[in-house]
Structures are given as structure tokens and as C-alpha cells.
PDB file of N, CA and C in Angstrom:
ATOM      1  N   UNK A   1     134.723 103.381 101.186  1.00  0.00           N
ATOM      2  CA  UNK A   1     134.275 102.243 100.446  1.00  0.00           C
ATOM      3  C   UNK A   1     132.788 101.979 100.759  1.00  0.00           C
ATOM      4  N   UNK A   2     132.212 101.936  99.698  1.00  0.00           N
ATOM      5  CA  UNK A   2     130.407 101.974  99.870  1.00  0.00           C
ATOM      6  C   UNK A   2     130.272  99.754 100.224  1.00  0.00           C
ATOM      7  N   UNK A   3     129.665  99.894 101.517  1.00  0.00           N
ATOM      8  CA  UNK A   3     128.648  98.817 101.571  1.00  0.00           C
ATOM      9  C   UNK A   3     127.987  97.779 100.254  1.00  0.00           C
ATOM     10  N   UNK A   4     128.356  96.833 100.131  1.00  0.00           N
ATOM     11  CA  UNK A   4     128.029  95.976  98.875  1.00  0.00           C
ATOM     12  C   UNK A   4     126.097  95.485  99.784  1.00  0.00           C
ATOM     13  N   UNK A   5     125.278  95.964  98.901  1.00  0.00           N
ATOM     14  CA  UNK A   5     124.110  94.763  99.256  1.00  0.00           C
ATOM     15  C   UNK A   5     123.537  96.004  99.879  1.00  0.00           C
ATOM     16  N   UNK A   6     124.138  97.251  99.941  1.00  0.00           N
ATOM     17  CA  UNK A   6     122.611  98.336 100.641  1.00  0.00           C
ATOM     18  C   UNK A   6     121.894  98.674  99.757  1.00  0.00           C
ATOM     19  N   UNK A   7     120.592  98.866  99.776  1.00  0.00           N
ATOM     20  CA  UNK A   7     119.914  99.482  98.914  1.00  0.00           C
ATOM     21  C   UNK A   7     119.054 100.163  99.077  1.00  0.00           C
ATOM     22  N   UNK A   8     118.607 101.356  98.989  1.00  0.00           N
ATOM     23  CA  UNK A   8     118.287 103.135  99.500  1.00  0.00           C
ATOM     24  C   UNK A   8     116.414 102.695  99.787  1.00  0.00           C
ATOM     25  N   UNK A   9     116.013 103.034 100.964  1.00  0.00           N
ATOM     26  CA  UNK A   9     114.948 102.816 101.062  1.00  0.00           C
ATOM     27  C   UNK A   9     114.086 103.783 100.382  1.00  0.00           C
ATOM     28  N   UNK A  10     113.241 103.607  99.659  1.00  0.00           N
ATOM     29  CA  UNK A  10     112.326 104.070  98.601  1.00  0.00           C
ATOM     30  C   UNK A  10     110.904 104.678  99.405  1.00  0.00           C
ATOM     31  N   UNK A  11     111.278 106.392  99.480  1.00  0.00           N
ATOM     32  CA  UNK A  11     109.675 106.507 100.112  1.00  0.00           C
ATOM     33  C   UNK A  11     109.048 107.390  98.983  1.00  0.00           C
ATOM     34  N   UNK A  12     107.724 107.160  99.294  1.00  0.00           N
ATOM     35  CA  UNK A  12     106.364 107.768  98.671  1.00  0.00           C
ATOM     36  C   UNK A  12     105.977 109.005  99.456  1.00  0.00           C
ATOM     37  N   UNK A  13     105.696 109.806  98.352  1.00  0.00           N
ATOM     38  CA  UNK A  13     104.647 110.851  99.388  1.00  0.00           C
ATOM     39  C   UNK A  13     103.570 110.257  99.912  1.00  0.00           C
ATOM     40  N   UNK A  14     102.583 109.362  99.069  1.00  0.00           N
ATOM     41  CA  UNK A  14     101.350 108.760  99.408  1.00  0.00           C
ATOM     42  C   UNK A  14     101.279 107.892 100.108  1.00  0.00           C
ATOM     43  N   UNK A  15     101.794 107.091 101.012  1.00  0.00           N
ATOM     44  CA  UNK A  15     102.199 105.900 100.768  1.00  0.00           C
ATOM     45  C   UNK A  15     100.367 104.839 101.023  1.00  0.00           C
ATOM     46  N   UNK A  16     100.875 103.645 100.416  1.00  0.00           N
ATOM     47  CA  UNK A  16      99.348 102.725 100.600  1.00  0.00           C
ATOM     48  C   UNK A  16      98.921 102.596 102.133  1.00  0.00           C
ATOM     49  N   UNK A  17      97.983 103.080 102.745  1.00  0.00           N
ATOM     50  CA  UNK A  17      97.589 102.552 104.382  1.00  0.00           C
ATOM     51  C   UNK A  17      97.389 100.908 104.584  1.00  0.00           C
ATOM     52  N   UNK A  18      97.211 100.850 105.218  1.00  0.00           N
ATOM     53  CA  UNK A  18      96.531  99.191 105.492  1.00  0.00           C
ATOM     54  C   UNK A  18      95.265  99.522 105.215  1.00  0.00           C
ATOM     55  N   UNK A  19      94.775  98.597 104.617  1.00  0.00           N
ATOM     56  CA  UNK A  19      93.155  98.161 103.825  1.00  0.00           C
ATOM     57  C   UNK A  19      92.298  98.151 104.951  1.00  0.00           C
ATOM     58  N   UNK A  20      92.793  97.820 106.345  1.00  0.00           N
ATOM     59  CA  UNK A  20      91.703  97.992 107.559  1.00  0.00           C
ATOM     60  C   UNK A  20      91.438  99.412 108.140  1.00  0.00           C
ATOM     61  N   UNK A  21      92.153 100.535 107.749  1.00  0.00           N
ATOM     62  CA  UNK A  21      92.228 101.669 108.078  1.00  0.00           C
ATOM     63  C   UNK A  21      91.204 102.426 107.075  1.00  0.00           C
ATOM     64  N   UNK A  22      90.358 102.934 107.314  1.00  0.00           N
ATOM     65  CA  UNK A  22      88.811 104.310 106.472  1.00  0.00           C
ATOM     66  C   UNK A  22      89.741 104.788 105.549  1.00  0.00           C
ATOM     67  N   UNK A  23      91.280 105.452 105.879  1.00  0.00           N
ATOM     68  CA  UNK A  23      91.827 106.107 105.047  1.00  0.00           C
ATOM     69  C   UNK A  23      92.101 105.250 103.670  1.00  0.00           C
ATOM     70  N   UNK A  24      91.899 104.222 103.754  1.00  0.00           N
ATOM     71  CA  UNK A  24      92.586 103.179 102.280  1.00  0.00           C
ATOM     72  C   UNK A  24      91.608 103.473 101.378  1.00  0.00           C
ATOM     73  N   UNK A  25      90.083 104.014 101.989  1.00  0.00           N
ATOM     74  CA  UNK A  25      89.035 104.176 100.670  1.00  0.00           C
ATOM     75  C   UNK A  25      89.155 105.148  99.725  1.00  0.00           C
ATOM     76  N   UNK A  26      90.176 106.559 101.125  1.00  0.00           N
ATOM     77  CA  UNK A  26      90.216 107.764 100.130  1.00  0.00           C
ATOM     78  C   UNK A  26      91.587 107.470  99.140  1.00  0.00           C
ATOM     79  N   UNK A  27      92.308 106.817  99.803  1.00  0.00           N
ATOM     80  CA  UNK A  27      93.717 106.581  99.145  1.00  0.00           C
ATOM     81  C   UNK A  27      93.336 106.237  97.433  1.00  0.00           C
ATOM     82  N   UNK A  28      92.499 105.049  97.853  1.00  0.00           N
ATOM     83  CA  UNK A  28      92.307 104.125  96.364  1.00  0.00           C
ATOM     84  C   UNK A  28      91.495 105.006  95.349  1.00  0.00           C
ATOM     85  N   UNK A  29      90.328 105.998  96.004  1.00  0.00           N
ATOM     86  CA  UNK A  29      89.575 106.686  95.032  1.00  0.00           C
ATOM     87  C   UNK A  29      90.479 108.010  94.603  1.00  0.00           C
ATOM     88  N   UNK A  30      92.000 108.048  95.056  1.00  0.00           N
ATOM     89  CA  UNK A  30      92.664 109.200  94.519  1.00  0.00           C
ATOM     90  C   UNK A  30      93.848 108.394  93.610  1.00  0.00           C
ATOM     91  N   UNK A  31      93.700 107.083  93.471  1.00  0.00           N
ATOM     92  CA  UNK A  31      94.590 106.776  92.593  1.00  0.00           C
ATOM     93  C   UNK A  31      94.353 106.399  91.695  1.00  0.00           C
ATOM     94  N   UNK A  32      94.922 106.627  90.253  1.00  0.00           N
ATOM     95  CA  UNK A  32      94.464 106.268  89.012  1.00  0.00           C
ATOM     96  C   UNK A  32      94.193 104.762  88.861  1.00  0.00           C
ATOM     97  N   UNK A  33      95.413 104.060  89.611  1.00  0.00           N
ATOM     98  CA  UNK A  33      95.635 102.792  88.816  1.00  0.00           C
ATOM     99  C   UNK A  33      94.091 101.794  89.288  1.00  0.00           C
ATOM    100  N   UNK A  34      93.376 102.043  90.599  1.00  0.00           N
ATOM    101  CA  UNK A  34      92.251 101.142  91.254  1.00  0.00           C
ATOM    102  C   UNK A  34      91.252 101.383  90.458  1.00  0.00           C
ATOM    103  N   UNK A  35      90.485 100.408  90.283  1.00  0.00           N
ATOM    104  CA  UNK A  35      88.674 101.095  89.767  1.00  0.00           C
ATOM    105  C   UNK A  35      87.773 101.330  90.953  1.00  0.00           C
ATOM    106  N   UNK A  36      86.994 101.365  90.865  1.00  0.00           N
ATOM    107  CA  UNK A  36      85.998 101.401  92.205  1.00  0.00           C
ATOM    108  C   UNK A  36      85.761  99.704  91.692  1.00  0.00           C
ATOM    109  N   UNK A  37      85.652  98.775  90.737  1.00  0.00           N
ATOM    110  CA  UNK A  37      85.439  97.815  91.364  1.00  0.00           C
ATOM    111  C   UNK A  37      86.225  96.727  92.183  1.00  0.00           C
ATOM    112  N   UNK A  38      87.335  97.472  91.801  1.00  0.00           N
ATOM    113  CA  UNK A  38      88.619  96.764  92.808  1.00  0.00           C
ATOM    114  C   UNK A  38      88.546  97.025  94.386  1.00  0.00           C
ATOM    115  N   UNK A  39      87.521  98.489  94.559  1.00  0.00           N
ATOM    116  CA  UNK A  39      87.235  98.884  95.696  1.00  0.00           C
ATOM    117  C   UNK A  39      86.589  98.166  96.469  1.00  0.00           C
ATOM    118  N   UNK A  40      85.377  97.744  95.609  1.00  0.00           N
ATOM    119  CA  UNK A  40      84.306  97.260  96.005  1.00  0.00           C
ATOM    120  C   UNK A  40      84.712  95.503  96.088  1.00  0.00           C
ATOM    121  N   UNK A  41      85.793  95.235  95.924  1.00  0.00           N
ATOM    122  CA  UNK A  41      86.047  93.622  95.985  1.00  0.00           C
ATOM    123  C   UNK A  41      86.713  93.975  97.516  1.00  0.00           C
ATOM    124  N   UNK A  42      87.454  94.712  97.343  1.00  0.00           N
ATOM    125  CA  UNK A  42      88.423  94.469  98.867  1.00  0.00           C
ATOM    126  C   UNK A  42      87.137  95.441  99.965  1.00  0.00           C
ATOM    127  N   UNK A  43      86.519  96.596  99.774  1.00  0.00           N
ATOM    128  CA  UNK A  43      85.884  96.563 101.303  1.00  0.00           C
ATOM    129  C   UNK A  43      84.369  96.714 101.208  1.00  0.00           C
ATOM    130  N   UNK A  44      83.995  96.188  99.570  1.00  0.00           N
ATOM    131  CA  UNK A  44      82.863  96.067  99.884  1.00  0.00           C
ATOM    132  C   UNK A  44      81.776  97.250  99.576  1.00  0.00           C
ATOM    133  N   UNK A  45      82.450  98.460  99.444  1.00  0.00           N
ATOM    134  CA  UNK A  45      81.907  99.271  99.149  1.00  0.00           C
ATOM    135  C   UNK A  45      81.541  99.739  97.738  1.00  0.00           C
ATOM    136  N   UNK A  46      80.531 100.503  97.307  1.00  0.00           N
ATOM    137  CA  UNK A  46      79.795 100.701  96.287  1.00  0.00           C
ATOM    138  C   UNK A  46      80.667 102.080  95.290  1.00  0.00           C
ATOM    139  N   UNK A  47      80.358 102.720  94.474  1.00  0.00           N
ATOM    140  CA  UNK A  47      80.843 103.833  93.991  1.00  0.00           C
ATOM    141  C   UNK A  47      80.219 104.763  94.348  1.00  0.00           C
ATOM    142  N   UNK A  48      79.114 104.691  95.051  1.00  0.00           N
ATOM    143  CA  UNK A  48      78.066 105.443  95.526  1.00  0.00           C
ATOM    144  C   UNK A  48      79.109 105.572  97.022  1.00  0.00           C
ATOM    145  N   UNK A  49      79.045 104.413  97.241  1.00  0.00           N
ATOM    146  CA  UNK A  49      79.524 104.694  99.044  1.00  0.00           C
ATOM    147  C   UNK A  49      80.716 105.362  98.740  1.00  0.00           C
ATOM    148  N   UNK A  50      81.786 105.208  97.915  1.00  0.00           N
ATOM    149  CA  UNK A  50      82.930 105.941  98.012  1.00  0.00           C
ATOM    150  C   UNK A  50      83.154 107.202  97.777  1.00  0.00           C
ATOM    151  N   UNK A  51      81.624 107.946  96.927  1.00  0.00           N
ATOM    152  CA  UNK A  51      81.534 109.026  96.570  1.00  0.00           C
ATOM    153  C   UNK A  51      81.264 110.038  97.722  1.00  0.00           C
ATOM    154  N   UNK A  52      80.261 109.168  98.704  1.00  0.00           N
ATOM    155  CA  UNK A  52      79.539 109.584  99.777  1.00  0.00           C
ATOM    156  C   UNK A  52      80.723 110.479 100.890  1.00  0.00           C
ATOM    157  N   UNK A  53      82.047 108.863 100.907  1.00  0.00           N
ATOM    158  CA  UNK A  53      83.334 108.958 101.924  1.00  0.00           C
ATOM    159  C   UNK A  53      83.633 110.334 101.290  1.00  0.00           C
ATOM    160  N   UNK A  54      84.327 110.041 100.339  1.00  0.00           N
ATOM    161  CA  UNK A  54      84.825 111.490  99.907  1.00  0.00           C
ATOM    162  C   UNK A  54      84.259 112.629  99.553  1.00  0.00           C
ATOM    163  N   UNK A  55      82.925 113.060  99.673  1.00  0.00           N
ATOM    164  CA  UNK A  55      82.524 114.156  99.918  1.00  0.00           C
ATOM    165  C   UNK A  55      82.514 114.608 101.664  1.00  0.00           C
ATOM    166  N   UNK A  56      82.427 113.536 102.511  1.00  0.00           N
ATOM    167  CA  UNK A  56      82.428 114.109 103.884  1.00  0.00           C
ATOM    168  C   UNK A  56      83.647 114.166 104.488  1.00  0.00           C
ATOM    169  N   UNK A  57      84.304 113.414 103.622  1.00  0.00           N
ATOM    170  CA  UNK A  57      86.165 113.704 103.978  1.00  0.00           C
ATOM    171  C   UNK A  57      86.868 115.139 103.440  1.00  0.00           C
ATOM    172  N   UNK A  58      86.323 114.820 102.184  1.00  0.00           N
ATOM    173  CA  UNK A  58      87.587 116.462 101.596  1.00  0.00           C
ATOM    174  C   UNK A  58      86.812 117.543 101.858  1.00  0.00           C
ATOM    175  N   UNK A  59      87.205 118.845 101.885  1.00  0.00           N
ATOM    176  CA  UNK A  59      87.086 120.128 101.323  1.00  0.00           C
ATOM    177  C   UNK A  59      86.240 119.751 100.196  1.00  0.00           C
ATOM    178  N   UNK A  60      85.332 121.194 100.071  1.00  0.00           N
ATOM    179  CA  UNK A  60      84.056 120.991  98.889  1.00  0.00           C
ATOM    180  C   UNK A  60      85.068 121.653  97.666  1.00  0.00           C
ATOM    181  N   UNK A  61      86.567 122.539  97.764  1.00  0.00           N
ATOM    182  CA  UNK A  61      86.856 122.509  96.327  1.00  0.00           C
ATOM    183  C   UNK A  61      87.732 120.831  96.358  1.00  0.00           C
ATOM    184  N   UNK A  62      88.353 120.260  97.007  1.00  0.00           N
ATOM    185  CA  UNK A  62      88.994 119.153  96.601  1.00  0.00           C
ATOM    186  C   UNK A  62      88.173 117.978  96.157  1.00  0.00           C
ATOM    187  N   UNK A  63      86.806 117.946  96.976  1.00  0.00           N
ATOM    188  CA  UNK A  63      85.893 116.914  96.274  1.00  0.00           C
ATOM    189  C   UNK A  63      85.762 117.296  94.699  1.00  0.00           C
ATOM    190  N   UNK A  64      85.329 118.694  94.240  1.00  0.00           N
ATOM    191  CA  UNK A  64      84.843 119.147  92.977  1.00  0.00           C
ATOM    192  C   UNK A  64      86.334 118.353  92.367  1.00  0.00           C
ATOM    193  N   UNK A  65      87.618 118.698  92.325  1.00  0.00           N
ATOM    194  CA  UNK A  65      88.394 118.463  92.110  1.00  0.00           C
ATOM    195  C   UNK A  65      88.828 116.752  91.549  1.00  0.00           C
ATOM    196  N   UNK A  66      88.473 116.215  92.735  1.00  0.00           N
ATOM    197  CA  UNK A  66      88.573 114.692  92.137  1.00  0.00           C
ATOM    198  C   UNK A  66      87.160 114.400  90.996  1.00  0.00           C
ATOM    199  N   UNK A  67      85.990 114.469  91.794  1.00  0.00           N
ATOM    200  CA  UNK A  67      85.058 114.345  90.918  1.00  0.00           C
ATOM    201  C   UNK A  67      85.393 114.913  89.372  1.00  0.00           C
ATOM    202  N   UNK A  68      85.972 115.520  89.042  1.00  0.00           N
ATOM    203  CA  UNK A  68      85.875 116.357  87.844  1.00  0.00           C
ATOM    204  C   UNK A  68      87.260 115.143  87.502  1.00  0.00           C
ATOM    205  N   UNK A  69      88.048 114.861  88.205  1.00  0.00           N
ATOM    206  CA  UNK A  69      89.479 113.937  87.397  1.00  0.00           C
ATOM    207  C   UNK A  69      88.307 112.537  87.435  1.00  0.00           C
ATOM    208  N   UNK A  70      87.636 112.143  88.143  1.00  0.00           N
ATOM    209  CA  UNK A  70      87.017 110.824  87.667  1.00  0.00           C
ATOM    210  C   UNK A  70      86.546 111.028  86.526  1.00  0.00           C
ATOM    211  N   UNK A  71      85.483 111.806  86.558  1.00  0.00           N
ATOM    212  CA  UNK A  71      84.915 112.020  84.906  1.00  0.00           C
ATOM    213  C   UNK A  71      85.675 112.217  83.953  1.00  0.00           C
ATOM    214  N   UNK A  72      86.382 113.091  84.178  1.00  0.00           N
ATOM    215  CA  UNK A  72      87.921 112.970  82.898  1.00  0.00           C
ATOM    216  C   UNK A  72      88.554 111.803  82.388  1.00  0.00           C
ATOM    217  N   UNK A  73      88.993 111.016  83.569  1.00  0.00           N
ATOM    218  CA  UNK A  73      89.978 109.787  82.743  1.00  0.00           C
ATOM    219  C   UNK A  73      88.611 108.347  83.344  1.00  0.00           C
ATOM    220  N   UNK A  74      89.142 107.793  81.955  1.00  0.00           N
ATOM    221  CA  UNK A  74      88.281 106.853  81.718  1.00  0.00           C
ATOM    222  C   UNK A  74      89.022 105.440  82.799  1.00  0.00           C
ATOM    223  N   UNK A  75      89.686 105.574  83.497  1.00  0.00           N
ATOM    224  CA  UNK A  75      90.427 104.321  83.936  1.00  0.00           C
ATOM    225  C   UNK A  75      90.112 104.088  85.374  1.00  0.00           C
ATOM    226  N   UNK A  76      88.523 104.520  86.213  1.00  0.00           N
ATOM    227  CA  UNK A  76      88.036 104.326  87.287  1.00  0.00           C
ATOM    228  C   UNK A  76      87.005 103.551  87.375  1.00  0.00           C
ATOM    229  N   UNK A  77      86.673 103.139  85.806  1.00  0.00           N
ATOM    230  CA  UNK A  77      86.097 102.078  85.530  1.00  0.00           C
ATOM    231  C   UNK A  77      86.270 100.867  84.467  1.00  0.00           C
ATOM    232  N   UNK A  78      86.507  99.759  85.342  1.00  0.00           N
ATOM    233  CA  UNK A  78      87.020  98.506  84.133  1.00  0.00           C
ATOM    234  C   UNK A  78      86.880  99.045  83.273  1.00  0.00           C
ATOM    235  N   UNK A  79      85.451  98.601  82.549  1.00  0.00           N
ATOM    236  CA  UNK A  79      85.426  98.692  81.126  1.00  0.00           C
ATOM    237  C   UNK A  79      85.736  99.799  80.257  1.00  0.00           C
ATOM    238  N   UNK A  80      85.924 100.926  81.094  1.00  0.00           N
ATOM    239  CA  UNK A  80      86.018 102.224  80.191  1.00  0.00           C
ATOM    240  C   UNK A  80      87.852 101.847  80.224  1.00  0.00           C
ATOM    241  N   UNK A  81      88.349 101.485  81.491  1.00  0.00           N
ATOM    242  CA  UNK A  81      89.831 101.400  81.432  1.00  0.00           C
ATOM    243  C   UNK A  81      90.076 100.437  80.457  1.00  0.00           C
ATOM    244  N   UNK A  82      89.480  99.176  80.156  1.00  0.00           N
ATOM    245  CA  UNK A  82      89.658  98.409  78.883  1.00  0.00           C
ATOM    246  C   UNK A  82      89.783  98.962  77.835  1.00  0.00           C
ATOM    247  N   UNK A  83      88.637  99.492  77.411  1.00  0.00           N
ATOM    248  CA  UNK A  83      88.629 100.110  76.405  1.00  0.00           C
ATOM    249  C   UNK A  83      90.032 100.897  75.735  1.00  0.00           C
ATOM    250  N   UNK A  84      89.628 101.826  76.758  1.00  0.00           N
ATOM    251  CA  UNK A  84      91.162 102.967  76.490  1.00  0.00           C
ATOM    252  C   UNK A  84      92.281 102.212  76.207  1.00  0.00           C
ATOM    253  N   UNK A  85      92.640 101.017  76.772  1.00  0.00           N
ATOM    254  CA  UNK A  85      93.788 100.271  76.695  1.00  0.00           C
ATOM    255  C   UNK A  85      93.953 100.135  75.451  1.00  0.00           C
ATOM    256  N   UNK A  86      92.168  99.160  74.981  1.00  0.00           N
ATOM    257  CA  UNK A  86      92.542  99.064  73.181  1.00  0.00           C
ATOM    258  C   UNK A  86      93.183  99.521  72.574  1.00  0.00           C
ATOM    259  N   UNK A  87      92.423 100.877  72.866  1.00  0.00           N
ATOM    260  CA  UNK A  87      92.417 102.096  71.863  1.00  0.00           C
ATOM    261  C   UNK A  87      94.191 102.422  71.483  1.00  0.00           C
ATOM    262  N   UNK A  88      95.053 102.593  72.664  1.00  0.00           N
ATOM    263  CA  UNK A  88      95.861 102.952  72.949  1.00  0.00           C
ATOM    264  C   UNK A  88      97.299 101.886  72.121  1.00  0.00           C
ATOM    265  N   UNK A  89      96.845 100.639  72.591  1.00  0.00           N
ATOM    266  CA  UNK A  89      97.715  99.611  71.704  1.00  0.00           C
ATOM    267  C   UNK A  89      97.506  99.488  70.042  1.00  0.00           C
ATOM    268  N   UNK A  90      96.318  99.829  69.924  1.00  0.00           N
ATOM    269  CA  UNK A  90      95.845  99.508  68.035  1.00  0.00           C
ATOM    270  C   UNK A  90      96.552 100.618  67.680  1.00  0.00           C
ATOM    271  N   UNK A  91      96.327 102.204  68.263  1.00  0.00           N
ATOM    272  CA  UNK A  91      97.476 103.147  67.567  1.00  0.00           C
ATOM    273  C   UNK A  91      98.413 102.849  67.506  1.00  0.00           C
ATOM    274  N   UNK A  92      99.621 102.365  69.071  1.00  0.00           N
ATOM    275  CA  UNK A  92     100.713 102.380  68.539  1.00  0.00           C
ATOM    276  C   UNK A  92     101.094 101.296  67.570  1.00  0.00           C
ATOM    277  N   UNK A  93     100.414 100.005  67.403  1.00  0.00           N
ATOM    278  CA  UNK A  93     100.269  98.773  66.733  1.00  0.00           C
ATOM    279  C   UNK A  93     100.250  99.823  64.921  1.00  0.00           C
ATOM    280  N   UNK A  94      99.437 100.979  64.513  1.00  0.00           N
ATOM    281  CA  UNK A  94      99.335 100.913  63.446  1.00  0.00           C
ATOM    282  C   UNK A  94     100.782 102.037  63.059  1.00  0.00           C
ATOM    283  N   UNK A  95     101.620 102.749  64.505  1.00  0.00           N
ATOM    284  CA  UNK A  95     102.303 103.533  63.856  1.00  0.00           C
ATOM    285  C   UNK A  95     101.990 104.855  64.578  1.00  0.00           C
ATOM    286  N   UNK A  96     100.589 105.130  65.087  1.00  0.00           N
ATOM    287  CA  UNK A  96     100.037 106.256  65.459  1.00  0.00           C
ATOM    288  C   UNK A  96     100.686 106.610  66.397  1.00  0.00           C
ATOM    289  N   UNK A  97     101.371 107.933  66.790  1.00  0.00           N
ATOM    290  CA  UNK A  97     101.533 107.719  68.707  1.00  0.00           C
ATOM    291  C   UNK A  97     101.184 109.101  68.906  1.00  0.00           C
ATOM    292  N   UNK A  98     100.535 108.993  70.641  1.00  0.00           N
ATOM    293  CA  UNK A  98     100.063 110.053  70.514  1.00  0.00           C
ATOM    294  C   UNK A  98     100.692 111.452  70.868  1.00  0.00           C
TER     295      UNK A  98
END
């Protein structure tokens, strides 16, 4: 008879560090959902400075690697992530999907 009220603890490969730990800068600049200005609210740092972290943190192919996914998706910066949002609701709004 299964236990009423357990419920399966949920792990991440990634999981979030604590925000006081260096590692939370690389965490956030490898995840889609943060911008760098969400970065720059919680530690302050620039897109410049985070570019800086993660070139002296990764491997020179894993830096090329992210660098090349920032430039790709538009959602590491507000306004470009706004945007896209538009874009994304007016299609399915007219019918379009992609």
C-alpha cells in the first residue's frame, strides 16, 4: 500500500546555486529564461562583465558555443525577448503556428 501525501523529490541536472556563489553568474548566462538585465539587477554585473566571467571560466570551444546561442536567440535581452513574444502571440492570435 503506497504512502498517501509522498511526493517524489524532483531533481535537475542544473540545479540554481545560491546567488552568493560566482557560479550563479555562469548558471544565469547559460539559461534561456534570465536576461543579462535580470543579471545585472541581482549582482550587479554588466553584459560586458558576464561575458568577461565566461570567457575565463569555460573552454574556448564552449565559450564560442554559448556566445554563438546568445546571438541566436533573441531572449537574453528584454527588449529583443519582448519583441519575439509579440511576434509569437499575433501569429498564433491570427491562426499562424509555427
Amino acid at each position: 500500500m503506497k504512502k498517501k501525501g509522498h511526493r517524489p523529490i524532483t531533481r535537475v541536472k542544473n540545479p540554481e546555486p545560491k546567488i552568493e556563489d560566482p557560479d550563479w553568474v555562469i548558471w544565469a548566462a547559460w539559461a534561456d529564461r534570465i536576461t543579462f538585465e535580470e543579471i545585472r539587477k541581482k549582482t550587479g554585473k554588466s553584459e560586458a562583465d558576464v561575458i568577461k566571467i565566461m570567457r575565463r571560466s569555460l573552454k574556448p570551444s564552449s565559450f564560442r558555443l554559448w556566445r554563438k546561442r546568445v546571438h541566436q536567440k533573441s531572449i537574453k535581452h528584454r527588449k529583443k525577448f519582448e519583441y519575439s513574444r509579440k511576434q509569437i502571440s499575433s501569429k498564433i492570435k491570427k491562426g499562424d503556428y509555427l
